[in-house]
PDB file of N, CA and C in Angstrom:
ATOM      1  N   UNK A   1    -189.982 165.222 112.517  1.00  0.00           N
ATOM      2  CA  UNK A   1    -190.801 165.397 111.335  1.00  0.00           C
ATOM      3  C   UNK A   1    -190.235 166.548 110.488  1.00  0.00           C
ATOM      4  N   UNK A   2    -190.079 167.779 110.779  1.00  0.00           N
ATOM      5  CA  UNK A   2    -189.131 168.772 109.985  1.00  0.00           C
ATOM      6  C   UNK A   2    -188.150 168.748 109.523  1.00  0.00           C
ATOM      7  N   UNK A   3    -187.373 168.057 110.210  1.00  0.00           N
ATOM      8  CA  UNK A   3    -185.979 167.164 109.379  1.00  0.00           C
ATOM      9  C   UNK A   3    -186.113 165.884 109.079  1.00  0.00           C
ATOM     10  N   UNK A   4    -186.930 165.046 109.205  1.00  0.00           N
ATOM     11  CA  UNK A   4    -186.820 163.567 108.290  1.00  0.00           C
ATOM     12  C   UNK A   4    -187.638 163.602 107.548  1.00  0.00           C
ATOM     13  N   UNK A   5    -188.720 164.311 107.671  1.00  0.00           N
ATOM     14  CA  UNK A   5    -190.165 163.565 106.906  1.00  0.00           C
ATOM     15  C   UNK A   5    -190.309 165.212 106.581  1.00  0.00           C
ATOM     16  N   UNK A   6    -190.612 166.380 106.202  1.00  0.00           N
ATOM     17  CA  UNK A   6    -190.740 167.689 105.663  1.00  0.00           C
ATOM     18  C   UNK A   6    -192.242 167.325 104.982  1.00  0.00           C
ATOM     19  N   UNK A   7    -192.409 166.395 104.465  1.00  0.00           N
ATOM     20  CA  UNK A   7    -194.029 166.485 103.885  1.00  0.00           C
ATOM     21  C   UNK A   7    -194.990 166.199 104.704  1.00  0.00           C
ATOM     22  N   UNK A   8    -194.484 165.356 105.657  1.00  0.00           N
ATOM     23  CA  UNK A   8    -195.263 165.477 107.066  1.00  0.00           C
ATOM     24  C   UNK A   8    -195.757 166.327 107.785  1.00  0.00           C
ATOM     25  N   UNK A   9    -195.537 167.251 107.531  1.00  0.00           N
ATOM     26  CA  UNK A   9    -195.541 168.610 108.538  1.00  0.00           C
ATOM     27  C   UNK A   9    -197.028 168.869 107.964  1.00  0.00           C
ATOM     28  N   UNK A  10    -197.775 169.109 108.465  1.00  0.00           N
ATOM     29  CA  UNK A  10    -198.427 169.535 108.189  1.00  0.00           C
ATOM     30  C   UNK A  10    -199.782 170.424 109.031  1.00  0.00           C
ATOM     31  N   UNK A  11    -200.885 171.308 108.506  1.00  0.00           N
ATOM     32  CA  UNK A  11    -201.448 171.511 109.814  1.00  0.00           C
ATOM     33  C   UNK A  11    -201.757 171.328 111.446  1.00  0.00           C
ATOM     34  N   UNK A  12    -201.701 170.317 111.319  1.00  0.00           N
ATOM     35  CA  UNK A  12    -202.102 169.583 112.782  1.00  0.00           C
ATOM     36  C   UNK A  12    -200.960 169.210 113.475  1.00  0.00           C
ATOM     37  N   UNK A  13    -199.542 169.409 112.873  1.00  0.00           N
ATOM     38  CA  UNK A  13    -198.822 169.247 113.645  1.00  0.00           C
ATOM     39  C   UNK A  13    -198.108 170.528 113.983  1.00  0.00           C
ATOM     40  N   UNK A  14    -198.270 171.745 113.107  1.00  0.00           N
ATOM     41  CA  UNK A  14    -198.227 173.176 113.546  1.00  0.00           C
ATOM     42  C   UNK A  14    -199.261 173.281 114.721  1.00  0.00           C
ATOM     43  N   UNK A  15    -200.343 172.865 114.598  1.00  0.00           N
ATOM     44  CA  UNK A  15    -201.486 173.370 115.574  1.00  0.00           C
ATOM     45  C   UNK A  15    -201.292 172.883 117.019  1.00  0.00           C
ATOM     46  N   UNK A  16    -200.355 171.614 117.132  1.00  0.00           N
ATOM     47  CA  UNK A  16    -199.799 170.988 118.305  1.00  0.00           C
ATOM     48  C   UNK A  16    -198.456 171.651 118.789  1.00  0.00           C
ATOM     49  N   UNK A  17    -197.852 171.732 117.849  1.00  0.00           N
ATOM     50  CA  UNK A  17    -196.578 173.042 118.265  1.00  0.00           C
ATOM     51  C   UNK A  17    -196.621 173.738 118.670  1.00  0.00           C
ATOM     52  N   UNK A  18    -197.905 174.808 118.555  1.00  0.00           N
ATOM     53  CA  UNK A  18    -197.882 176.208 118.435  1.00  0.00           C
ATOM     54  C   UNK A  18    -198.924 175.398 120.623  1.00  0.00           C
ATOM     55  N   UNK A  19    -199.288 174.575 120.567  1.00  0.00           N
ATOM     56  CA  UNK A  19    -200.268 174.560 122.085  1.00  0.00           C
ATOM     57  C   UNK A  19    -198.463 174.636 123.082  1.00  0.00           C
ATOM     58  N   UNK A  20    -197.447 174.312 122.285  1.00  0.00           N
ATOM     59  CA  UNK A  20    -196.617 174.151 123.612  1.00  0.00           C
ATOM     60  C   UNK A  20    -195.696 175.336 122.836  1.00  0.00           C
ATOM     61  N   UNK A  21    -195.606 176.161 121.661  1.00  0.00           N
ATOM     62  CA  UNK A  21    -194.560 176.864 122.132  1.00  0.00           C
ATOM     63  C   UNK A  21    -194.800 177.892 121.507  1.00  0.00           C
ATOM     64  N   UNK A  22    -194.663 178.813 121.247  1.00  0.00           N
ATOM     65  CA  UNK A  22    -194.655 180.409 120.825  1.00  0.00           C
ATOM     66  C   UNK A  22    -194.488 180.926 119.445  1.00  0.00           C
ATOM     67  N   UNK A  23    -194.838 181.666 119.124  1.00  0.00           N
ATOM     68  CA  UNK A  23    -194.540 182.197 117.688  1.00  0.00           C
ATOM     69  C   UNK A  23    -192.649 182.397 117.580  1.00  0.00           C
ATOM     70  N   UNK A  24    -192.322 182.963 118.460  1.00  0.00           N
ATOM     71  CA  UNK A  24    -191.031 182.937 118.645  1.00  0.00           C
ATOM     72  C   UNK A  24    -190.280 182.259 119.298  1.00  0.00           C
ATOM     73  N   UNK A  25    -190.968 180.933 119.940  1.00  0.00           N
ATOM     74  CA  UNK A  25    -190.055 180.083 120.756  1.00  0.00           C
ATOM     75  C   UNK A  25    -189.728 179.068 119.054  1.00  0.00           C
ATOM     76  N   UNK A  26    -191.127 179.229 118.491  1.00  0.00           N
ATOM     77  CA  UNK A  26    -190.924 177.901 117.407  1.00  0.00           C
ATOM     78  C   UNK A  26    -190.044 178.439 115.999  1.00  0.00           C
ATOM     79  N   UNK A  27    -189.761 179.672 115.925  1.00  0.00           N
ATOM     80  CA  UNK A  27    -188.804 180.518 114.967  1.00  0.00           C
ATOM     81  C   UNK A  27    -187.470 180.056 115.888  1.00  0.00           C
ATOM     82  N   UNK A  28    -186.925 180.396 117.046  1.00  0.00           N
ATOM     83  CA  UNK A  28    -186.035 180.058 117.835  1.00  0.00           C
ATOM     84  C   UNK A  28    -185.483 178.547 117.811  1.00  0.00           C
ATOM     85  N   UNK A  29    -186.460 177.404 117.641  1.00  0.00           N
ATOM     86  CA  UNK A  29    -186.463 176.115 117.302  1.00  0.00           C
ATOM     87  C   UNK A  29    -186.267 175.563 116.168  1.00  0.00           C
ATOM     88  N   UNK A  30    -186.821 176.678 115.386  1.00  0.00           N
ATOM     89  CA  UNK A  30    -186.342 176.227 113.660  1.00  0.00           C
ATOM     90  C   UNK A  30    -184.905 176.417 113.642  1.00  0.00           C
ATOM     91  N   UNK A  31    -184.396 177.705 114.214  1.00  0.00           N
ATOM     92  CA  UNK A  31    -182.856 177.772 114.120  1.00  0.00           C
ATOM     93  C   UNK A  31    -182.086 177.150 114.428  1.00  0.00           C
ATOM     94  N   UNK A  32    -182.366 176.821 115.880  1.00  0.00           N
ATOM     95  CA  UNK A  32    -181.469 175.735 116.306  1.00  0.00           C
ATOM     96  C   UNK A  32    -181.767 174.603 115.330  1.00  0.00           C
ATOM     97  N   UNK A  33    -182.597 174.170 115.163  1.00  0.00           N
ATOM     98  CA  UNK A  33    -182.811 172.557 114.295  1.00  0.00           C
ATOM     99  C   UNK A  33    -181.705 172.729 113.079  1.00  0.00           C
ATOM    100  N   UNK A  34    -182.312 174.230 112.257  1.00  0.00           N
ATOM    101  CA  UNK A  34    -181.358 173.922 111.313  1.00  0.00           C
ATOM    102  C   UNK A  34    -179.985 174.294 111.225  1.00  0.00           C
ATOM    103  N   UNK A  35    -179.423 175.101 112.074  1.00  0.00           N
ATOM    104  CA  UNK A  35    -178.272 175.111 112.580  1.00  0.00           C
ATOM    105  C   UNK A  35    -177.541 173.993 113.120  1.00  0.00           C
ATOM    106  N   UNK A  36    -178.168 172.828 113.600  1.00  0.00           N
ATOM    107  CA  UNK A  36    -177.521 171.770 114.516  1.00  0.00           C
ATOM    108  C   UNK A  36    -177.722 170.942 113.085  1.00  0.00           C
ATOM    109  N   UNK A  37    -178.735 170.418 112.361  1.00  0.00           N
ATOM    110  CA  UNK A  37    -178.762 169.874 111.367  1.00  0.00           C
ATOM    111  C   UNK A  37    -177.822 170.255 110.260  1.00  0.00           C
ATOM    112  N   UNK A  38    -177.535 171.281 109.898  1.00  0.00           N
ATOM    113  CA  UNK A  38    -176.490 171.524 109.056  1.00  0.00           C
ATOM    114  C   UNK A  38    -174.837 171.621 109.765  1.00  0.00           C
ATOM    115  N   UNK A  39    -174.967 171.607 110.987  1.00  0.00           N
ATOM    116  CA  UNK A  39    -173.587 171.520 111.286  1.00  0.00           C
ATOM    117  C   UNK A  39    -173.291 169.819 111.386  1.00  0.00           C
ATOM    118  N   UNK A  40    -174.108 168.938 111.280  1.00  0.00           N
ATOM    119  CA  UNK A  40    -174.119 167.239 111.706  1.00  0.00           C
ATOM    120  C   UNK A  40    -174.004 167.157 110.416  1.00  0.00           C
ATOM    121  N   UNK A  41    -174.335 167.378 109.118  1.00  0.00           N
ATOM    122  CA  UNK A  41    -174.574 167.502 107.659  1.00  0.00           C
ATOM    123  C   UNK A  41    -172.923 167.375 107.083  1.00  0.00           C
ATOM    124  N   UNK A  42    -172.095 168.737 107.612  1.00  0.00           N
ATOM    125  CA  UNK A  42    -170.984 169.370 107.384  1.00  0.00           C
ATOM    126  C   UNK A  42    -170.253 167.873 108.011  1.00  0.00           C
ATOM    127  N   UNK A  43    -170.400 168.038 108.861  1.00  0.00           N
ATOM    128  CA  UNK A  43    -169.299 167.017 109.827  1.00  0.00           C
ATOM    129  C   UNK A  43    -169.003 165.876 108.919  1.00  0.00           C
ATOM    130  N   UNK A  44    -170.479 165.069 108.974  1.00  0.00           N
ATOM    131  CA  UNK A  44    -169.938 163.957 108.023  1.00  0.00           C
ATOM    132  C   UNK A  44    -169.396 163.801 106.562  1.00  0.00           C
ATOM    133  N   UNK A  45    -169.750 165.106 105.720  1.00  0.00           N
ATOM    134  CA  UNK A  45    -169.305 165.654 104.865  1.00  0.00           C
ATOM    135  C   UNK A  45    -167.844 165.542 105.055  1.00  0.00           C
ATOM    136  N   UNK A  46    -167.214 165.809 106.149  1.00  0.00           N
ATOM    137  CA  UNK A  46    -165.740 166.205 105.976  1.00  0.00           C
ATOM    138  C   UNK A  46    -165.196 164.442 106.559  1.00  0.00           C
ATOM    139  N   UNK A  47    -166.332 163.666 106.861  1.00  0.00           N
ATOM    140  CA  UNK A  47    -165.450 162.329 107.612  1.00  0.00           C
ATOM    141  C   UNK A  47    -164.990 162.428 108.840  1.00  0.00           C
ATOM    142  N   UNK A  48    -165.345 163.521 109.538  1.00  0.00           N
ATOM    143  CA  UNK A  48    -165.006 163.374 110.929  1.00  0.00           C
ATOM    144  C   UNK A  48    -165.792 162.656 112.242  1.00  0.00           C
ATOM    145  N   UNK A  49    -164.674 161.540 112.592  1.00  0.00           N
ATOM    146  CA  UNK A  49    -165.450 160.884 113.736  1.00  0.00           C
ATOM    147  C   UNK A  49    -165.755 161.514 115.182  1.00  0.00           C
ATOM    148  N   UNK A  50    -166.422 160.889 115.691  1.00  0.00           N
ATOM    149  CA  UNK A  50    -166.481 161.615 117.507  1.00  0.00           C
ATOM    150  C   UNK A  50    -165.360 161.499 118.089  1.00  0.00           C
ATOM    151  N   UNK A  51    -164.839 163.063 118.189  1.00  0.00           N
ATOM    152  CA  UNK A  51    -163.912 162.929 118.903  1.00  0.00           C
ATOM    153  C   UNK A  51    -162.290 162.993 118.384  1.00  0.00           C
ATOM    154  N   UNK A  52    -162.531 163.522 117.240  1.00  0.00           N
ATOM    155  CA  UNK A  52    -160.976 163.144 116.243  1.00  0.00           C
ATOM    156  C   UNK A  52    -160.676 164.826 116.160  1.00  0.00           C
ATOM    157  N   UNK A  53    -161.547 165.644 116.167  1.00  0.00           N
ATOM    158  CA  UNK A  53    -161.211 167.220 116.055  1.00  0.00           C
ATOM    159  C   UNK A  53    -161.561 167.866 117.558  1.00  0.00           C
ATOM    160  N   UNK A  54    -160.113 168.594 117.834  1.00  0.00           N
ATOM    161  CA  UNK A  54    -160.380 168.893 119.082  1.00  0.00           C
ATOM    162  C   UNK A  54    -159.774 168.262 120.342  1.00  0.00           C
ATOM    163  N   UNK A  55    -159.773 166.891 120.407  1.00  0.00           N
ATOM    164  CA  UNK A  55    -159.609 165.716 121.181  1.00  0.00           C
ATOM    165  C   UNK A  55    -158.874 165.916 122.529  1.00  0.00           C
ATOM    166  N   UNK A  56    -157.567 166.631 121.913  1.00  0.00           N
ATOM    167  CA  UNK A  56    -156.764 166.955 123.325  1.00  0.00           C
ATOM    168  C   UNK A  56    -156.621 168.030 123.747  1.00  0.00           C
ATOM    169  N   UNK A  57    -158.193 168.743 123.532  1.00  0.00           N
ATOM    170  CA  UNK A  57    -158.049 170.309 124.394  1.00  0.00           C
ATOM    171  C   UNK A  57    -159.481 169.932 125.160  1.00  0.00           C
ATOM    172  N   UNK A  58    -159.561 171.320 125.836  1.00  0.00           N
ATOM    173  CA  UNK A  58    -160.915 171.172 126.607  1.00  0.00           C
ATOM    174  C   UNK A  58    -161.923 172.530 125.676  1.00  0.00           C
ATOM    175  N   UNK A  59    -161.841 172.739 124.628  1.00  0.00           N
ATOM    176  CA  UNK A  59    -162.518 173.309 123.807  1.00  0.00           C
ATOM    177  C   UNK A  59    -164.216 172.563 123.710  1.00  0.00           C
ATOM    178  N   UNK A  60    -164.554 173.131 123.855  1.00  0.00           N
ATOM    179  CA  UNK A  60    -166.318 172.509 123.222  1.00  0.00           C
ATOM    180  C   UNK A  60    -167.272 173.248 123.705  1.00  0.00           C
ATOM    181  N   UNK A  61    -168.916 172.940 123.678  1.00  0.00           N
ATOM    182  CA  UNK A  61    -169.593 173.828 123.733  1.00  0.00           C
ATOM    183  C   UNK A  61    -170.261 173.551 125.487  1.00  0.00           C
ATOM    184  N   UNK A  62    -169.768 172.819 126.174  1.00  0.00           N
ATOM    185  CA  UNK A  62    -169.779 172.670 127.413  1.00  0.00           C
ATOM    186  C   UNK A  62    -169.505 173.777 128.294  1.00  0.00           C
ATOM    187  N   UNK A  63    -169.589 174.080 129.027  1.00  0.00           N
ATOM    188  CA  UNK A  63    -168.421 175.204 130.281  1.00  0.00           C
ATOM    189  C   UNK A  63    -167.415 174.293 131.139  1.00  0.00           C
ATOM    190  N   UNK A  64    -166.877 174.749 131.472  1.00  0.00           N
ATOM    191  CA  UNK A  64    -165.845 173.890 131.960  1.00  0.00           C
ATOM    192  C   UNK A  64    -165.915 173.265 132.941  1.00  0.00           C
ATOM    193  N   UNK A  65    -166.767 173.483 134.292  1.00  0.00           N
ATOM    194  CA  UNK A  65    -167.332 173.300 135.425  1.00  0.00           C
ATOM    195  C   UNK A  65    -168.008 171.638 134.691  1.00  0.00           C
ATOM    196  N   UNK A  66    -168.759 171.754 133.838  1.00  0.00           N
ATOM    197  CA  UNK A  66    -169.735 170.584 133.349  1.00  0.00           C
ATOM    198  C   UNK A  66    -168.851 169.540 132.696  1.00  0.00           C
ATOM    199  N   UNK A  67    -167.668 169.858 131.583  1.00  0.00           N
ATOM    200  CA  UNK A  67    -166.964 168.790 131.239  1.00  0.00           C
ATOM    201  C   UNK A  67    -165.815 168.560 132.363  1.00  0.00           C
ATOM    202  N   UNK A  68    -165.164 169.158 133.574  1.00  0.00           N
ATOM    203  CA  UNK A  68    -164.779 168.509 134.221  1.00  0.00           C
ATOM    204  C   UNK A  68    -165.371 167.336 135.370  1.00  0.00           C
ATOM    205  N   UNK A  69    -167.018 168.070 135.319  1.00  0.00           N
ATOM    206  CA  UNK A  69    -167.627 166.155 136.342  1.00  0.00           C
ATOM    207  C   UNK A  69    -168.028 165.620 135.394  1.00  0.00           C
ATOM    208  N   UNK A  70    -167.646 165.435 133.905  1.00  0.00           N
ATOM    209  CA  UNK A  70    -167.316 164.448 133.289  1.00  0.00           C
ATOM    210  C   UNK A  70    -168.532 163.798 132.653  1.00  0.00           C
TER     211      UNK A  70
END
């Protein structure tokens, strides 16, 4: 609803937010949203597919332990 629908938002769905998360868990959540939303924004902006930047390193936001069991 905060990223597709923004007029949606409205009381009652703050008032359901706020029963599961914090004044600062849901500031913490806005960031990430719009941080991950504007970096998915950028991406397609530039035409990049999954997997075309980067491809033959082990760079990413994984640890390495996790992208080696794959």
């Amino acid at each position: 609803m905060l990223v597709w629908n923004p007029d949606g938002v409205d009381d009652a769905l703050w008032e359901r937010m706020r029963r599961h998360f914090s004044e600062d868990e849901l500031v913490e959540l806005g960031y990430f949203v719009s941080l991950t939303f504007g970096q998915q924004r950028w991406i397609k902006t530039l035409g990049i597919g999954h997997g075309e930047v980067l491809a033959d390193t082990d760079a990413g936001l994984a640890p390495a332990r996790e992208r080696a069991a794959g």
